[in-house]
N, C-alpha and C. Protein backbone atom coordinates (compact mmCIF):
# COMPACT_ATOMS: atom_id res chain seq x y z
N UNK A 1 -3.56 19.75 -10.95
CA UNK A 1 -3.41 18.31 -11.11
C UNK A 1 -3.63 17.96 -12.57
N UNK A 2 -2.73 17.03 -13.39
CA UNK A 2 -2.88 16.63 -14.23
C UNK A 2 -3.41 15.74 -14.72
N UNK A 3 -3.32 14.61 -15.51
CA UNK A 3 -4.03 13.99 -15.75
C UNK A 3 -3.14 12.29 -14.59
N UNK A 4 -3.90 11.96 -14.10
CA UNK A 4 -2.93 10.91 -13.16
C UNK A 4 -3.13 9.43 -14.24
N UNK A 5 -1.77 8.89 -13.86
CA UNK A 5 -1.54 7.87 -14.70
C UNK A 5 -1.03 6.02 -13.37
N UNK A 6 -1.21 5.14 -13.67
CA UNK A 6 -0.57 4.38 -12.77
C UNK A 6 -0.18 3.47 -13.76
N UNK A 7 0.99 3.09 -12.79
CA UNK A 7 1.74 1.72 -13.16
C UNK A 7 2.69 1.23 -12.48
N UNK A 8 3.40 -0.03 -12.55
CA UNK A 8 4.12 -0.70 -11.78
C UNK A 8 5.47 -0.03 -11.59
N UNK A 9 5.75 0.29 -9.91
CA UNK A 9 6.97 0.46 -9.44
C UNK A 9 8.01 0.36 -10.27
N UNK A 10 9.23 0.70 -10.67
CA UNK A 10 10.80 0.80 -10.84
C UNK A 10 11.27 1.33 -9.48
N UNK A 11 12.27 0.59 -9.70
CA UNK A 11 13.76 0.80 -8.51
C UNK A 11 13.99 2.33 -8.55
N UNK A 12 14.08 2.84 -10.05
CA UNK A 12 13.95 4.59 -9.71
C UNK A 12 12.76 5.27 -8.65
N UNK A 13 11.78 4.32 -8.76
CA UNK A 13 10.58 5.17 -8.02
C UNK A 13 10.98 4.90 -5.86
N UNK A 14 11.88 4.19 -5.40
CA UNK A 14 11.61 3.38 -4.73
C UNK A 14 11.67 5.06 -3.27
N UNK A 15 12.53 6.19 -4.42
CA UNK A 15 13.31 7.29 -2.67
C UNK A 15 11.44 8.01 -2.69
N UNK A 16 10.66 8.30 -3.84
CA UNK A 16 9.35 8.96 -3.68
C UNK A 16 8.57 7.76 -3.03
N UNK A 17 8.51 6.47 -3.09
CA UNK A 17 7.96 5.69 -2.22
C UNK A 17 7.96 5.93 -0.41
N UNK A 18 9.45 5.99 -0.40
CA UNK A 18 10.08 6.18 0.91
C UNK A 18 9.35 6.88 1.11
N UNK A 19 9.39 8.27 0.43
CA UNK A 19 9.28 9.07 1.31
C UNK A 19 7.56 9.71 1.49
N UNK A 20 6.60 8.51 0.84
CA UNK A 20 5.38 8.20 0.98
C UNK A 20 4.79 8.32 2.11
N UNK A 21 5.81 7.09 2.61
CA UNK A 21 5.51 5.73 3.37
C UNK A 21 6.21 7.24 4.80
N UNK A 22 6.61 7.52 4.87
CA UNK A 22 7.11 8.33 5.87
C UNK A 22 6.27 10.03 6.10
N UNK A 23 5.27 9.83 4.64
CA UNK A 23 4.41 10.93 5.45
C UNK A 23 3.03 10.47 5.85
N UNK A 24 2.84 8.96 5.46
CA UNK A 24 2.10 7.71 5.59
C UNK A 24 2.51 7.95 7.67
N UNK A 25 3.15 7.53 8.07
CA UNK A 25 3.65 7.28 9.70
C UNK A 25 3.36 8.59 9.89
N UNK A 26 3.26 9.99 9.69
CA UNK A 26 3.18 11.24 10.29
C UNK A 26 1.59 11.56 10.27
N UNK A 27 0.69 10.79 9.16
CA UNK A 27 -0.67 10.74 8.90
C UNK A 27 -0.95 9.70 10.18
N UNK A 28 -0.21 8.38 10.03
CA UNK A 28 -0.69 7.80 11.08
C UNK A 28 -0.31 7.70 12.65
N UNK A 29 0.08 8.88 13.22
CA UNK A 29 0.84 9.34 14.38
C UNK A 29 1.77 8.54 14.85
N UNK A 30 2.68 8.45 13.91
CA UNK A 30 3.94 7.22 14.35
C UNK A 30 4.79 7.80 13.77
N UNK A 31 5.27 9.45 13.59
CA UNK A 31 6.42 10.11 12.60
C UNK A 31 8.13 9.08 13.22
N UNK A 32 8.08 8.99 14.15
CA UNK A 32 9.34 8.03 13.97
C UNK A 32 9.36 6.20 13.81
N UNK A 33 8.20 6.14 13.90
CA UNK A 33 7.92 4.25 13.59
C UNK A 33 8.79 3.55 12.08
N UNK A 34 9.21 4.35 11.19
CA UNK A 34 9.82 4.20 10.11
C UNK A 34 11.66 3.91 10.26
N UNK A 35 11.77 2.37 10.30
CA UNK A 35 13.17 2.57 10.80
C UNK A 35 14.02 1.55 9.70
N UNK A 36 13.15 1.49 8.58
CA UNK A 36 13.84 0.49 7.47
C UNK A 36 14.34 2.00 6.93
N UNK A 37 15.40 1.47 5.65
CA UNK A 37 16.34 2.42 5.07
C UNK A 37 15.40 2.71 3.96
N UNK A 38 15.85 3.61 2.96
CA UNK A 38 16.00 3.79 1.59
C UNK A 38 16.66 2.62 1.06
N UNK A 39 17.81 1.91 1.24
CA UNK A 39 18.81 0.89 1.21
C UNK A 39 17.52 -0.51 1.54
N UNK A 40 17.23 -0.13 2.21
CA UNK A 40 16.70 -1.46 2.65
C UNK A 40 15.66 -1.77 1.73
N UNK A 41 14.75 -0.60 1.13
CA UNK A 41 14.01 -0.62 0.37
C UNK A 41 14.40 -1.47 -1.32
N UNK A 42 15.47 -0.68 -1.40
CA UNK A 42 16.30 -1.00 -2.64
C UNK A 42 16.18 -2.49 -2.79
N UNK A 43 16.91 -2.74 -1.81
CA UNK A 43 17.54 -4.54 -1.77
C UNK A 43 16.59 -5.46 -1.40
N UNK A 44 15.14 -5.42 -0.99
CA UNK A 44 14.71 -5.98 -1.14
C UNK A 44 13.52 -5.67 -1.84
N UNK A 45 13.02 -4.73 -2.90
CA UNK A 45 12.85 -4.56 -4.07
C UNK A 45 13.12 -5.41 -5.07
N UNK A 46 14.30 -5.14 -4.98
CA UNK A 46 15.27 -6.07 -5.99
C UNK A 46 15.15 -7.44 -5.81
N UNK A 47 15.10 -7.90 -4.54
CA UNK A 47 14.88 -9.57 -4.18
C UNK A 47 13.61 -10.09 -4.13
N UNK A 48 12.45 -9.02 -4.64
CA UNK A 48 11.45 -9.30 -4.95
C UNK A 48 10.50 -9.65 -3.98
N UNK A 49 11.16 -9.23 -2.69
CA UNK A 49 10.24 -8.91 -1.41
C UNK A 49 9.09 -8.70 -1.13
N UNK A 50 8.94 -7.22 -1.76
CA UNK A 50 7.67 -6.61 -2.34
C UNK A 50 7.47 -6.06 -3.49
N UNK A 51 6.50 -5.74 -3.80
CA UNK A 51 5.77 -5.11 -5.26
C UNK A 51 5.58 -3.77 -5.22
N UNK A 52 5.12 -2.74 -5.78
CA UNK A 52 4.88 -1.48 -6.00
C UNK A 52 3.47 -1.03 -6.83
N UNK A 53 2.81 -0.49 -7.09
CA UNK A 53 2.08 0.19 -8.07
C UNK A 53 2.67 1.75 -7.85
N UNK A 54 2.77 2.96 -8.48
CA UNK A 54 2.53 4.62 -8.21
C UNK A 54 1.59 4.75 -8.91
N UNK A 55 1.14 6.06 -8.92
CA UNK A 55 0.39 6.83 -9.21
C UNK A 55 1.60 7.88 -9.70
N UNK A 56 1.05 8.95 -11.18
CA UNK A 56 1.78 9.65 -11.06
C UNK A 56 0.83 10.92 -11.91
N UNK A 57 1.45 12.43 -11.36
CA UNK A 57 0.79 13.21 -11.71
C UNK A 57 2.25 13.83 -12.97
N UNK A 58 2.39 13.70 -14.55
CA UNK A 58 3.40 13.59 -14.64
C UNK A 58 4.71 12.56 -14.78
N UNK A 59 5.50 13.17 -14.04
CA UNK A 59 6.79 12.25 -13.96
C UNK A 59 6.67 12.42 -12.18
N UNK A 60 6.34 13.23 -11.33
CA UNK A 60 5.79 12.90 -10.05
C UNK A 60 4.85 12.06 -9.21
N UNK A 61 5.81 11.11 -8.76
CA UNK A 61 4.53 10.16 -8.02
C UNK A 61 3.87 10.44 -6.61
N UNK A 62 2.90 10.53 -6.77
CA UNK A 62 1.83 11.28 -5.83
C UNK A 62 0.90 10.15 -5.19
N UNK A 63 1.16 8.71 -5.23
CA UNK A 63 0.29 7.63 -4.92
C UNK A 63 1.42 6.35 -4.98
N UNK A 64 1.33 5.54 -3.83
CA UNK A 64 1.68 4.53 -4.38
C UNK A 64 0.72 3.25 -3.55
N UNK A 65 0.90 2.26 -3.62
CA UNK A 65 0.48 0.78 -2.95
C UNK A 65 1.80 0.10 -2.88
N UNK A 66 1.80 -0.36 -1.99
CA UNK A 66 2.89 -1.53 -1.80
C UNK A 66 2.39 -2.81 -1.31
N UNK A 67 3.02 -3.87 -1.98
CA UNK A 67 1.83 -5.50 -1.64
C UNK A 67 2.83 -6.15 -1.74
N UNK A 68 2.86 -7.49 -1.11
CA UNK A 68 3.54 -8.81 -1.62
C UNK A 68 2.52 -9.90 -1.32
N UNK A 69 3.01 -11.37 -2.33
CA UNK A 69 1.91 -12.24 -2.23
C UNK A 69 2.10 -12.87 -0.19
N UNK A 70 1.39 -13.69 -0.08
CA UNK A 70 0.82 -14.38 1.17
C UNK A 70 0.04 -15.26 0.90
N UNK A 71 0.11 -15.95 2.36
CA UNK A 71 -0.67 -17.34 2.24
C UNK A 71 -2.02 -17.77 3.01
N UNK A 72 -3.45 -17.53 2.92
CA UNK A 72 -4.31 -18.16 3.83
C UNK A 72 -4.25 -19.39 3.82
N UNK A 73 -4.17 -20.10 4.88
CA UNK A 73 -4.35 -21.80 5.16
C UNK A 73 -5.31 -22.10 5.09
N UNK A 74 -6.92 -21.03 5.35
CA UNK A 74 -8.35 -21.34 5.03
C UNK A 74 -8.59 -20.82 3.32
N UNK A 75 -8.29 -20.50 2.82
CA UNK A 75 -8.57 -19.73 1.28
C UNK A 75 -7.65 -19.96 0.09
N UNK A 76 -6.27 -19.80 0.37
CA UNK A 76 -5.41 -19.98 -0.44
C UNK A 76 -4.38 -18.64 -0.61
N UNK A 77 -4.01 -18.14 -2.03
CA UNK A 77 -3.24 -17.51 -2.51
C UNK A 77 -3.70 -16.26 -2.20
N UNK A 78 -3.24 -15.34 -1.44
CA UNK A 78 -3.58 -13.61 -1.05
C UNK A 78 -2.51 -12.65 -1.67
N UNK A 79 -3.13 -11.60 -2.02
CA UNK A 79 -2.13 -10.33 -1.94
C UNK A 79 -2.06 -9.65 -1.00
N UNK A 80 -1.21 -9.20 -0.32
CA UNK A 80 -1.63 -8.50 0.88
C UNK A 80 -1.12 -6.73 0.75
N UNK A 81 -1.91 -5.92 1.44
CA UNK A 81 -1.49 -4.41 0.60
C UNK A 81 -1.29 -4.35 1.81
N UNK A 82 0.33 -4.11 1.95
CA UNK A 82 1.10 -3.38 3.23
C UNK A 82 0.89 -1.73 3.35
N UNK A 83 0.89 -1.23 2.42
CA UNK A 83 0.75 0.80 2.40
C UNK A 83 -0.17 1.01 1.38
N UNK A 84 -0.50 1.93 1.55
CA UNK A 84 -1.42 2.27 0.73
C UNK A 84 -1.50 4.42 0.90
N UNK A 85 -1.37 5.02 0.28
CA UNK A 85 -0.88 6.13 0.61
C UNK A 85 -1.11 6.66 -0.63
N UNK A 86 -1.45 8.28 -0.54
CA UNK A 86 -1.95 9.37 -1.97
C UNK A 86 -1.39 10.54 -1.35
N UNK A 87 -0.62 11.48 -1.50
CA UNK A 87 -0.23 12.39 -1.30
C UNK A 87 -1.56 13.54 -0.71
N UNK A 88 -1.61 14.24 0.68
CA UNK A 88 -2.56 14.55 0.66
C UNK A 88 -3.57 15.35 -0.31
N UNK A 89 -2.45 16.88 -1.32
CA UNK A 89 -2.99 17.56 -2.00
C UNK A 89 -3.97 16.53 -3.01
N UNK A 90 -3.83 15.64 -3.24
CA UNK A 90 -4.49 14.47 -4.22
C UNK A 90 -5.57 13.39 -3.67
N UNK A 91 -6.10 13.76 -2.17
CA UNK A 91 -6.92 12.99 -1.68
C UNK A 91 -8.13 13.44 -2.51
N UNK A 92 -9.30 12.57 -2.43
CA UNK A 92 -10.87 12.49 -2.89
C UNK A 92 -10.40 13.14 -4.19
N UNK A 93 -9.74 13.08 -5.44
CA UNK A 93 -9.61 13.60 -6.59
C UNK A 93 -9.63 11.66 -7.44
N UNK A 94 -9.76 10.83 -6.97
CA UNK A 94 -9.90 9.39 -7.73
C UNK A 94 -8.72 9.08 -7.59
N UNK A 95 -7.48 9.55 -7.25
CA UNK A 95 -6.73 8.89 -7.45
C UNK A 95 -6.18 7.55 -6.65
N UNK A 96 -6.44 7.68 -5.06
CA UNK A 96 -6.57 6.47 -4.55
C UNK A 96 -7.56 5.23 -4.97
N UNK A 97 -8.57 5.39 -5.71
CA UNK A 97 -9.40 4.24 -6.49
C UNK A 97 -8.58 4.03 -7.73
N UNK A 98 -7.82 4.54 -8.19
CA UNK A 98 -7.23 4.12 -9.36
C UNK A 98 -5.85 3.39 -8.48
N UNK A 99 -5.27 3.51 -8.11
CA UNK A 99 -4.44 2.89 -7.46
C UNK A 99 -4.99 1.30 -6.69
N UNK A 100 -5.86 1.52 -6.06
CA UNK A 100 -6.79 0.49 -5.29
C UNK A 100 -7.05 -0.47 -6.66
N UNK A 101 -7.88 -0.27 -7.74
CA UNK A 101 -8.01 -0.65 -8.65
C UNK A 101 -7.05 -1.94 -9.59
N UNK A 102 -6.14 -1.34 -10.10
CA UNK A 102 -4.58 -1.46 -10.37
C UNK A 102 -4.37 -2.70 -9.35
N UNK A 103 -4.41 -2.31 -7.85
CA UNK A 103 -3.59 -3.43 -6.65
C UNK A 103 -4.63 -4.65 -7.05
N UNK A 104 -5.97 -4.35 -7.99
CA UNK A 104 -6.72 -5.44 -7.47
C UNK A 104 -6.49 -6.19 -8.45
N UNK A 105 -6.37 -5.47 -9.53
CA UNK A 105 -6.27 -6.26 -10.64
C UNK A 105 -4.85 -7.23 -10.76
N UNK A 106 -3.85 -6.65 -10.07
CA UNK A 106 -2.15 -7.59 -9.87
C UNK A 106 -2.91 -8.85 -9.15
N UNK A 107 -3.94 -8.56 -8.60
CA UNK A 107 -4.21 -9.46 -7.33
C UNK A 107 -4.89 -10.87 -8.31
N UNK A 108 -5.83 -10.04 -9.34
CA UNK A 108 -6.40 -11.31 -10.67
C UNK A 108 -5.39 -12.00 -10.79
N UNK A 109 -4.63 -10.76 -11.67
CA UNK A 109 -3.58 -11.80 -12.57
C UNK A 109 -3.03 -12.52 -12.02
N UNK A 110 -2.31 -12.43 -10.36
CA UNK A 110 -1.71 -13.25 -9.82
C UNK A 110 -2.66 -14.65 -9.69
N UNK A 111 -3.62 -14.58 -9.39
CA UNK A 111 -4.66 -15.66 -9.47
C UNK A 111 -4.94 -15.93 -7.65
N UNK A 112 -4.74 -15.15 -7.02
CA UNK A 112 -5.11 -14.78 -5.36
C UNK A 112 -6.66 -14.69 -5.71
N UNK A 113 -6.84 -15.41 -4.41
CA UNK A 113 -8.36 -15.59 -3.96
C UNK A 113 -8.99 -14.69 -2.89
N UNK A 114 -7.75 -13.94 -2.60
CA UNK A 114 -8.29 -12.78 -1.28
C UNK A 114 -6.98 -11.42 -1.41
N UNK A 115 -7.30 -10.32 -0.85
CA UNK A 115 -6.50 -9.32 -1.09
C UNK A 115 -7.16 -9.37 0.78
N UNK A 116 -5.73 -8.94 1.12
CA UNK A 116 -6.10 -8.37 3.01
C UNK A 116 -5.00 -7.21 2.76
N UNK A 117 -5.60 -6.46 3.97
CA UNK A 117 -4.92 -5.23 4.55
C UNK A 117 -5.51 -4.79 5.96
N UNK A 118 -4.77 -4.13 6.66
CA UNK A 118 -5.32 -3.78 8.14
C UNK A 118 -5.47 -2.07 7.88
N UNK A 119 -6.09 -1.86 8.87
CA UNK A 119 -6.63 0.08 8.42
C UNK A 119 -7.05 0.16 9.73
N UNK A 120 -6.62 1.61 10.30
CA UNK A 120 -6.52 1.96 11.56
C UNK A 120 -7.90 2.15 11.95
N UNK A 121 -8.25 1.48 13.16
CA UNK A 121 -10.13 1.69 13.74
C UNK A 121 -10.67 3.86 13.48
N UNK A 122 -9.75 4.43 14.38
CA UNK A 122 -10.04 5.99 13.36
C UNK A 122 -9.62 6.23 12.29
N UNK A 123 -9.18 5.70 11.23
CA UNK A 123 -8.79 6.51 10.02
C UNK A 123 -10.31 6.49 9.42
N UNK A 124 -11.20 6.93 9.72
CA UNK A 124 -12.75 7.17 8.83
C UNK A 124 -12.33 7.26 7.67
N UNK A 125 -11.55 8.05 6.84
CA UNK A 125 -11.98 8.49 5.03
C UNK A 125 -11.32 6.85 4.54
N UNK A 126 -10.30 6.02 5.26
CA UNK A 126 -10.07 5.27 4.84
C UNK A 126 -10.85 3.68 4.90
N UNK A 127 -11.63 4.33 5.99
CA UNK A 127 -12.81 2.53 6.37
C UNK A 127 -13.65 2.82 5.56
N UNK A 128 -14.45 4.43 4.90
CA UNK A 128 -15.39 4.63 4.39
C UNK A 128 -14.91 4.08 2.89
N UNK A 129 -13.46 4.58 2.08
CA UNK A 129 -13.10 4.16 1.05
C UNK A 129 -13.34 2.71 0.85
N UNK A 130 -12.83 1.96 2.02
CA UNK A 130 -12.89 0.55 1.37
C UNK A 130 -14.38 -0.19 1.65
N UNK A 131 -15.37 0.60 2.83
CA UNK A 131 -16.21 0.24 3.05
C UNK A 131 -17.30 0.17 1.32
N UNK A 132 -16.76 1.17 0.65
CA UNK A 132 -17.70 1.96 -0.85
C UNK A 132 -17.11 1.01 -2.03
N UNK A 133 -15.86 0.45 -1.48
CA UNK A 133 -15.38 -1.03 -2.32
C UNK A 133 -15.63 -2.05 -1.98
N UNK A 134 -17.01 -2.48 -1.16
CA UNK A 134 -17.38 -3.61 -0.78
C UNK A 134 -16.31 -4.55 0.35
N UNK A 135 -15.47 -4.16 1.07
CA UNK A 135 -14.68 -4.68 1.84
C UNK A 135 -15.42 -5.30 2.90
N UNK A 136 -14.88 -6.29 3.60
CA UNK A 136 -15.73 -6.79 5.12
C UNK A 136 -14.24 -5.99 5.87
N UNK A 137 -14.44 -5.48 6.73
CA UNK A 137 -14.01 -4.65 7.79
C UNK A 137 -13.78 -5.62 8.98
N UNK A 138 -12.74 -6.47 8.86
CA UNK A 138 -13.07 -7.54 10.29
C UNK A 138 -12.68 -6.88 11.50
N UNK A 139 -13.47 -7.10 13.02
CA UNK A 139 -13.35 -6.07 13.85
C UNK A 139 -12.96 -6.90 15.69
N UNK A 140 -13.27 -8.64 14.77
CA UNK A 140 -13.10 -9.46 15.97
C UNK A 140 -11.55 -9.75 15.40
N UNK A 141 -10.72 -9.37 14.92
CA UNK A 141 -9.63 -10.04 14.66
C UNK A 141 -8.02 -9.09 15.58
N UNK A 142 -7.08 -9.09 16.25
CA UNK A 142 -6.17 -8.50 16.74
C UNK A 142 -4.77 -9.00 15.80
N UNK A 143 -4.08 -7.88 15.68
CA UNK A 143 -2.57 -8.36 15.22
C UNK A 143 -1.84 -8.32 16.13
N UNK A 144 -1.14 -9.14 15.99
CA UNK A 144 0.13 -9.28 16.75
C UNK A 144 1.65 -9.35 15.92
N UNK A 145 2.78 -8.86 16.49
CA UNK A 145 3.87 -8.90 15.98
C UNK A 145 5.00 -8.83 17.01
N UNK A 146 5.77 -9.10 16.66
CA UNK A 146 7.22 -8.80 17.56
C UNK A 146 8.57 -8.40 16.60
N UNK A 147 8.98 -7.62 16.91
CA UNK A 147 10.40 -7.40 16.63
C UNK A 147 11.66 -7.73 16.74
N UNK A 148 12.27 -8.08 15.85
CA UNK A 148 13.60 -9.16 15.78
C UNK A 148 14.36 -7.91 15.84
N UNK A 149 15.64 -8.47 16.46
CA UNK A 149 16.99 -7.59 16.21
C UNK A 149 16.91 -7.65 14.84
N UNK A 150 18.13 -6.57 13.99
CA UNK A 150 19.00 -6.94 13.11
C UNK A 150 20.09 -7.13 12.90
């Protein structure tokens, strides 16, 4: 491992994202839950959908975050971190705190008053990570969603 570097997403970075985010669903026992494109990624990239940070070891990105802003009706302006993902060979080496880091600081500049994310009740290395970043862990709260055609 080299020396790891981060910075904000490019449209070049978006197929090593993908294909993050798709060993992200095989970590989180959902290897086929991934049913947006590469394409889909692209175009709404571009439309400014979502945001990016990587991580890179190199010109290889080995980390990324993915966020877009949101709205609390009790708080105000949020970032919200949809993925969050480090390549495994690169776990407990810092590089997910440098990434974490980075998401928090987009979260300043944006001028957001809260950063949310959801994290699976067993993923331990990941409740302990954010637990060691001062996170509240909410445990009375349920998501809900539904799925639209396309």
């Amino acid at each position: 491992m080299g020396e790891i570097t981060v910075r904000k997403a490019k449209k070049r970075d978006l197929a090593a994202i993908y294909g993050l985010v798709q060993e992200l669903a095989v970590y989180e026992k959902e290897p086929n839950a991934v049913t947006a494109t590469l394409e889909d990624y692209q175009n709404d990239f571009e439309a400014g959908i979502f945001e990016a940070n990587v991580a890179l070891d190199g010109e290889d990105v080995v980390g990324t975050t993915i966020y877009y802003m949101s709205y609390s009706t009790w708080k105000g302006k949020m970032l919200y971190l949809e993925d969050f993902v480090v390549r495994e060979a690169y776990r407990k080496n810092g590089v997910g705190q440098l990434l974490f880091d980075a998401y928090l600081a987009v979260a300043k500049e944006k001028k957001a008053v809260m950063v949310k994310w959801q994290v699976l009740d067993w993923n331990e290395p990941a409740l302990n990570f954010y637990i060691k970043n001062n996170a509240i862990i909410e445990k009375n709260w349920w998501s809900g969603k539904i799925f639209l055609e396309k």
